[in-house]
C-alpha atoms as a PDB file:
ATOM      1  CA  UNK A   1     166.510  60.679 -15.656  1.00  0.00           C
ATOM      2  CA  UNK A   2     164.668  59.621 -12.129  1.00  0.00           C
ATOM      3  CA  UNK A   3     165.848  61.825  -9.048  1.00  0.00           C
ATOM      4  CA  UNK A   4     166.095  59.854  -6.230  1.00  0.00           C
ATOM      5  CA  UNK A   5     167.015  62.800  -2.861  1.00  0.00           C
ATOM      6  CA  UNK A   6     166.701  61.923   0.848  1.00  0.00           C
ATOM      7  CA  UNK A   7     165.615  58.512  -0.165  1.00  0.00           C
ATOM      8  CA  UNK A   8     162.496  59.555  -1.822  1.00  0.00           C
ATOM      9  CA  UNK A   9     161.211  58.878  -5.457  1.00  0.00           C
ATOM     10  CA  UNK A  10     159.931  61.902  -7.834  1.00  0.00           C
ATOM     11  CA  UNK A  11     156.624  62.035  -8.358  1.00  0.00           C
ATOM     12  CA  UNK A  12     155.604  60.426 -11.363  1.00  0.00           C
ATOM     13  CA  UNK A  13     155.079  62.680 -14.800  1.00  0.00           C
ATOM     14  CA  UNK A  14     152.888  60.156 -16.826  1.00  0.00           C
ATOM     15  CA  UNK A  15     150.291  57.881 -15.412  1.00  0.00           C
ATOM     16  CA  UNK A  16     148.431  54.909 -17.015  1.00  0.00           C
ATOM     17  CA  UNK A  17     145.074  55.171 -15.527  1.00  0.00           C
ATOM     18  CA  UNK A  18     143.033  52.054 -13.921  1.00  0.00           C
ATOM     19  CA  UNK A  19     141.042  51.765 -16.802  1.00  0.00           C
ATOM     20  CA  UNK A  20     143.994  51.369 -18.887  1.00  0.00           C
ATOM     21  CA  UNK A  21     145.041  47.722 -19.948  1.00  0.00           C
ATOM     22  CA  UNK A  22     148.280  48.004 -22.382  1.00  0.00           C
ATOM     23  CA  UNK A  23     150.295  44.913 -23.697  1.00  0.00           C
ATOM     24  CA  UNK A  24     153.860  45.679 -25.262  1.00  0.00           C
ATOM     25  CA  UNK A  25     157.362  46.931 -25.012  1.00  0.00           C
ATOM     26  CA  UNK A  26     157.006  50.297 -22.923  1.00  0.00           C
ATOM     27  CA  UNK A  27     159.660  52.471 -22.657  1.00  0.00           C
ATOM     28  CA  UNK A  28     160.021  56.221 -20.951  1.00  0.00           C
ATOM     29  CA  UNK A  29     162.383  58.601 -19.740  1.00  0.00           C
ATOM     30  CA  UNK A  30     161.646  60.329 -16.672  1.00  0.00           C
ATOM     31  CA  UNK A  31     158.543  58.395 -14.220  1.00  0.00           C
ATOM     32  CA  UNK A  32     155.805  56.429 -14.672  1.00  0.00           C
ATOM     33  CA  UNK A  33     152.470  55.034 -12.515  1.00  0.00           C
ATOM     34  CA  UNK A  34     150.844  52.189 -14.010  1.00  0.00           C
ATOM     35  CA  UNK A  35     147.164  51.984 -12.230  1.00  0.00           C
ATOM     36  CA  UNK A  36     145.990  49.246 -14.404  1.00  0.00           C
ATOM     37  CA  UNK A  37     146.840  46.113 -15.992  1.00  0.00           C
ATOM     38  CA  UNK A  38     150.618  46.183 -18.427  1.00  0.00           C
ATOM     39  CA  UNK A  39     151.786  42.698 -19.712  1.00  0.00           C
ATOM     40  CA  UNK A  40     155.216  43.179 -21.988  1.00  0.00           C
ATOM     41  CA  UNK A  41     158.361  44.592 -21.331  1.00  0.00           C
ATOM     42  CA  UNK A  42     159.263  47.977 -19.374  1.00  0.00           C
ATOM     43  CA  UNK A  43     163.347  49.516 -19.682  1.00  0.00           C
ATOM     44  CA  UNK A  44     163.845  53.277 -18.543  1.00  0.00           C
ATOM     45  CA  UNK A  45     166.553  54.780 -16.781  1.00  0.00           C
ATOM     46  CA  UNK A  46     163.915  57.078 -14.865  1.00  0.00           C
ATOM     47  CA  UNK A  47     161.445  55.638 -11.941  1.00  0.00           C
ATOM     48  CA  UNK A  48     158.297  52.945 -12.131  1.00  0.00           C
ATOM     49  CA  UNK A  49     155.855  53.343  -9.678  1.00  0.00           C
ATOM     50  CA  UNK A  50     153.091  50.259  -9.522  1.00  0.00           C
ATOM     51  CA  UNK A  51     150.044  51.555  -7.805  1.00  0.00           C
ATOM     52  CA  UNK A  52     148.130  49.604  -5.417  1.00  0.00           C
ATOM     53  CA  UNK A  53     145.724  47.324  -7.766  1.00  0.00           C
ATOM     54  CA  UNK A  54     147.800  47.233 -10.525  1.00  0.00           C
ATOM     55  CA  UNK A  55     148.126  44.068 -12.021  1.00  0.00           C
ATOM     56  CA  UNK A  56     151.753  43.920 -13.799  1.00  0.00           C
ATOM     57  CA  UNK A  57     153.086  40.899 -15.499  1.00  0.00           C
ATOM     58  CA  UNK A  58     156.966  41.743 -17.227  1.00  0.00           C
ATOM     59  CA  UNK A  59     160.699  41.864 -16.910  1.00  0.00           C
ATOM     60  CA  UNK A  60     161.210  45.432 -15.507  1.00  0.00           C
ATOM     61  CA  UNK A  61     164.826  47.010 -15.826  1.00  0.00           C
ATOM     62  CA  UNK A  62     164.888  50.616 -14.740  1.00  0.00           C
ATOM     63  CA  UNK A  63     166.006  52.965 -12.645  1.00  0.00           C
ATOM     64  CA  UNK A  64     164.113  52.665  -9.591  1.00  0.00           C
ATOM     65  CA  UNK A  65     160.396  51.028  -8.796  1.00  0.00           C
ATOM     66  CA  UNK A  66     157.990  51.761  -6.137  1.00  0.00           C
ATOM     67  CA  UNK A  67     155.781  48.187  -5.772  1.00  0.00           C
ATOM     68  CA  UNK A  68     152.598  48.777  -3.957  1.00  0.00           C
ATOM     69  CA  UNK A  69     150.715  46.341  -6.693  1.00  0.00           C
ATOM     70  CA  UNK A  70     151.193  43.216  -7.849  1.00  0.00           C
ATOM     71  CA  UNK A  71     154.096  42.462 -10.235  1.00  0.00           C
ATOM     72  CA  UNK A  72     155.206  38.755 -11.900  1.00  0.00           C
ATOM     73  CA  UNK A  73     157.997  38.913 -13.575  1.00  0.00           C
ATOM     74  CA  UNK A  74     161.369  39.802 -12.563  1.00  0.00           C
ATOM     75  CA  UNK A  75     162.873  43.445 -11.868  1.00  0.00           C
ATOM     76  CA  UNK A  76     166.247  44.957 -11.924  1.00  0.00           C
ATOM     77  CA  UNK A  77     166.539  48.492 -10.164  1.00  0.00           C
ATOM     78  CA  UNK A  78     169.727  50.316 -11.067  1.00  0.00           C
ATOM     79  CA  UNK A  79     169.444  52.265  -8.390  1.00  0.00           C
ATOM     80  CA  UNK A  80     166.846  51.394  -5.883  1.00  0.00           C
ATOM     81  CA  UNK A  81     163.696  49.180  -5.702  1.00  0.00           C
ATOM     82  CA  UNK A  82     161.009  49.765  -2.793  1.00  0.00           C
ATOM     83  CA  UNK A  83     158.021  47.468  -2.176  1.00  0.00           C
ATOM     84  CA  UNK A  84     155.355  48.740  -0.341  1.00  0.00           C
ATOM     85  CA  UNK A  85     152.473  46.532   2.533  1.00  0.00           C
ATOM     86  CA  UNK A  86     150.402  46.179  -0.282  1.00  0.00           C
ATOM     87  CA  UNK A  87     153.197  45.334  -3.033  1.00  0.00           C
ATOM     88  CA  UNK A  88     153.323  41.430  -4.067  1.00  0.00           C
ATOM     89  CA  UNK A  89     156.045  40.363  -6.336  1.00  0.00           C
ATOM     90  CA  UNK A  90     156.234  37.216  -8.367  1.00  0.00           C
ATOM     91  CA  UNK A  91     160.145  36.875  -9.442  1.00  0.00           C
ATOM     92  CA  UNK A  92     163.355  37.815  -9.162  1.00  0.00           C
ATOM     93  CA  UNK A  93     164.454  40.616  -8.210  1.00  0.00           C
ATOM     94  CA  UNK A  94     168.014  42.794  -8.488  1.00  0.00           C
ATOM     95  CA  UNK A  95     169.090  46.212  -6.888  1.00  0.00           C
ATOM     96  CA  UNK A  96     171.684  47.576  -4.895  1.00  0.00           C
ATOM     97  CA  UNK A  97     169.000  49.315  -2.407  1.00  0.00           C
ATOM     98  CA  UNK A  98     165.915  47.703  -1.213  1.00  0.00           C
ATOM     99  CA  UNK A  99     163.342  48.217   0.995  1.00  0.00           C
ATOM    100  CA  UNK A 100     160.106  46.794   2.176  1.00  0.00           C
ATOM    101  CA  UNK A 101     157.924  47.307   3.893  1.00  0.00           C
ATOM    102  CA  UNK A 102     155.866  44.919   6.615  1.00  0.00           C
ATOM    103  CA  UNK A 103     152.776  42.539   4.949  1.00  0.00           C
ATOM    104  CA  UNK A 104     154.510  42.151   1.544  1.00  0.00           C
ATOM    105  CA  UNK A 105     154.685  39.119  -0.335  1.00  0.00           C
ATOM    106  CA  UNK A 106     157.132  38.043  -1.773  1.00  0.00           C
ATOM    107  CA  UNK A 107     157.955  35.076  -3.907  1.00  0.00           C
ATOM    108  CA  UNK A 108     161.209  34.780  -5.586  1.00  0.00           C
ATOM    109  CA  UNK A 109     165.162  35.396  -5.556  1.00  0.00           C
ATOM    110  CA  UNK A 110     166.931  38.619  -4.621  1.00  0.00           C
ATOM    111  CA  UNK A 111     170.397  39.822  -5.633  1.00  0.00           C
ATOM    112  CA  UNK A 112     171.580  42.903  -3.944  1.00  0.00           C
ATOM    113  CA  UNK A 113     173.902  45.010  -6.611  1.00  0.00           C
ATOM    114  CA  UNK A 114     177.132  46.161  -5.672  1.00  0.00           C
ATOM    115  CA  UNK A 115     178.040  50.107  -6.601  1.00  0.00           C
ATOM    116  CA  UNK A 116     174.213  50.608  -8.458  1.00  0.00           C
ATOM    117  CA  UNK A 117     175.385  54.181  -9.339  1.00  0.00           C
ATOM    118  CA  UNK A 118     178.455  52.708 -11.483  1.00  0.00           C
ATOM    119  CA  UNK A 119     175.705  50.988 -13.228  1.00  0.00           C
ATOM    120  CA  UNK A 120     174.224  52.118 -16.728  1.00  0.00           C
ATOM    121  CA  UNK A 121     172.130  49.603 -18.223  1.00  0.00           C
ATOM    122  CA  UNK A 122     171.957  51.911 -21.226  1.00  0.00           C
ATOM    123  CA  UNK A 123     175.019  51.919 -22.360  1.00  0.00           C
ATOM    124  CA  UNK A 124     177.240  48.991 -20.623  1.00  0.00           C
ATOM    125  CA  UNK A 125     178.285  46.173 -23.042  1.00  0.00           C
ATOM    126  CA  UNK A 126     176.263  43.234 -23.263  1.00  0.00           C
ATOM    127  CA  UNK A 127     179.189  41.319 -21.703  1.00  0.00           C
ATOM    128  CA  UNK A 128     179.694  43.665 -19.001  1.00  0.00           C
ATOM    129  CA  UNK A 129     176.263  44.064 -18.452  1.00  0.00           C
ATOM    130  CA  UNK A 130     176.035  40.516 -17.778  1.00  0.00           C
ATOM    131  CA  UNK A 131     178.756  40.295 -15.535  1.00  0.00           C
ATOM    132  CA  UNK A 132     177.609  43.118 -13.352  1.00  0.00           C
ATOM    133  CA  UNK A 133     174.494  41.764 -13.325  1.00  0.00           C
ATOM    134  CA  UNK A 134     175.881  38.073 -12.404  1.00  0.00           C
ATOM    135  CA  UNK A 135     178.539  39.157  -9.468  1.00  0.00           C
ATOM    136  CA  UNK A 136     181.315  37.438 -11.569  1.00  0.00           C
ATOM    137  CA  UNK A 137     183.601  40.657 -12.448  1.00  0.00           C
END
C-alpha cells in the first residue's frame, strides 16, 4: 500500500517508460510512473504518478496521484490527489486532499471526500461505495 508521510508521495517502484504505449485494465499494488501514453482503466490502493508528457486517457481510482501530465478521464484519490504546473486534467475529479499547483489546467468537476482514510475502495460494498462516493450517507 502507498505511504503518504509529511505530505509527500513514495517514490514510485515500477515505471512505464516514454516509449511505452499500453492500452488495458492496469492494476498494481504499491506505485507507479506512467512516462508514456496508457488508455484503459487503472485501480490500486498504492500511488499513480503521471509524468510530465504523459498522455493518459482513463477512469483512475487509487490511492493517491501525482498529475504533472495530461490525464482525460476522471480520478478518484482515496487519499490524496496532487496536480502539478504542468498537470492538465480532462474530468472529474474526487479526493478528500487536493492540491495544485499554479499554471494547471483544469477542466472538469471536483468533489472533495469527507474522512478519505475511512475509505477502502477495495473492499466497501458496491452500495456503500456509492454512497460515499455520492455524499448521500
Amino acid at each position: 500500500m502507498a505511504i503518504i508521510s509529511s505530505n509527500k508521495l513514495e517514490v514510485p517502484t515500477t515505471t512505464l517508460g516514454s516509449a511505452t504505449s499500453f492500452a488495458g485494465d492496469l492494476r498494481f499494488t504499491t506505485s507507479l510512473r506512467i512516462e508514456g501514453r496508457y488508455s484503459g482503466k487503472i485501480e490500486s490502493r498504492g500511488t499513480l504518478h503521471i509524468a510530465p508528457g504523459a498522455h493518459v486517457e482513463a477512469d483512475i481510482v487509487v490511492g493517491a496521484v501525482v498529475v504533472a501530465g495530461t490525464v482525460v478521464g476522471n480520478i478518484t484519490a482515496s487519499k490524496r490527489l496532487e496536480i502539478e504546473a504542468t498537470g492538465t486534467v480532462i474530468g472529474n475529479i474526487k479526493t478528500p486532499k487536493l492540491k495544485v499547483a499554479e499554471g494547471v489546467s483544469f477542466r472538469g468537476k471536483c468533489d472533495m471526500l469527507e474522512g478519505g482514510d475511512a475509505i477502502d475502495i477495495f473492499s466497501a460494498a458496491p452500495d456503500k461505495l456509492k454512497k460515499i462516493l455520492t455524499h448521500t450517507h
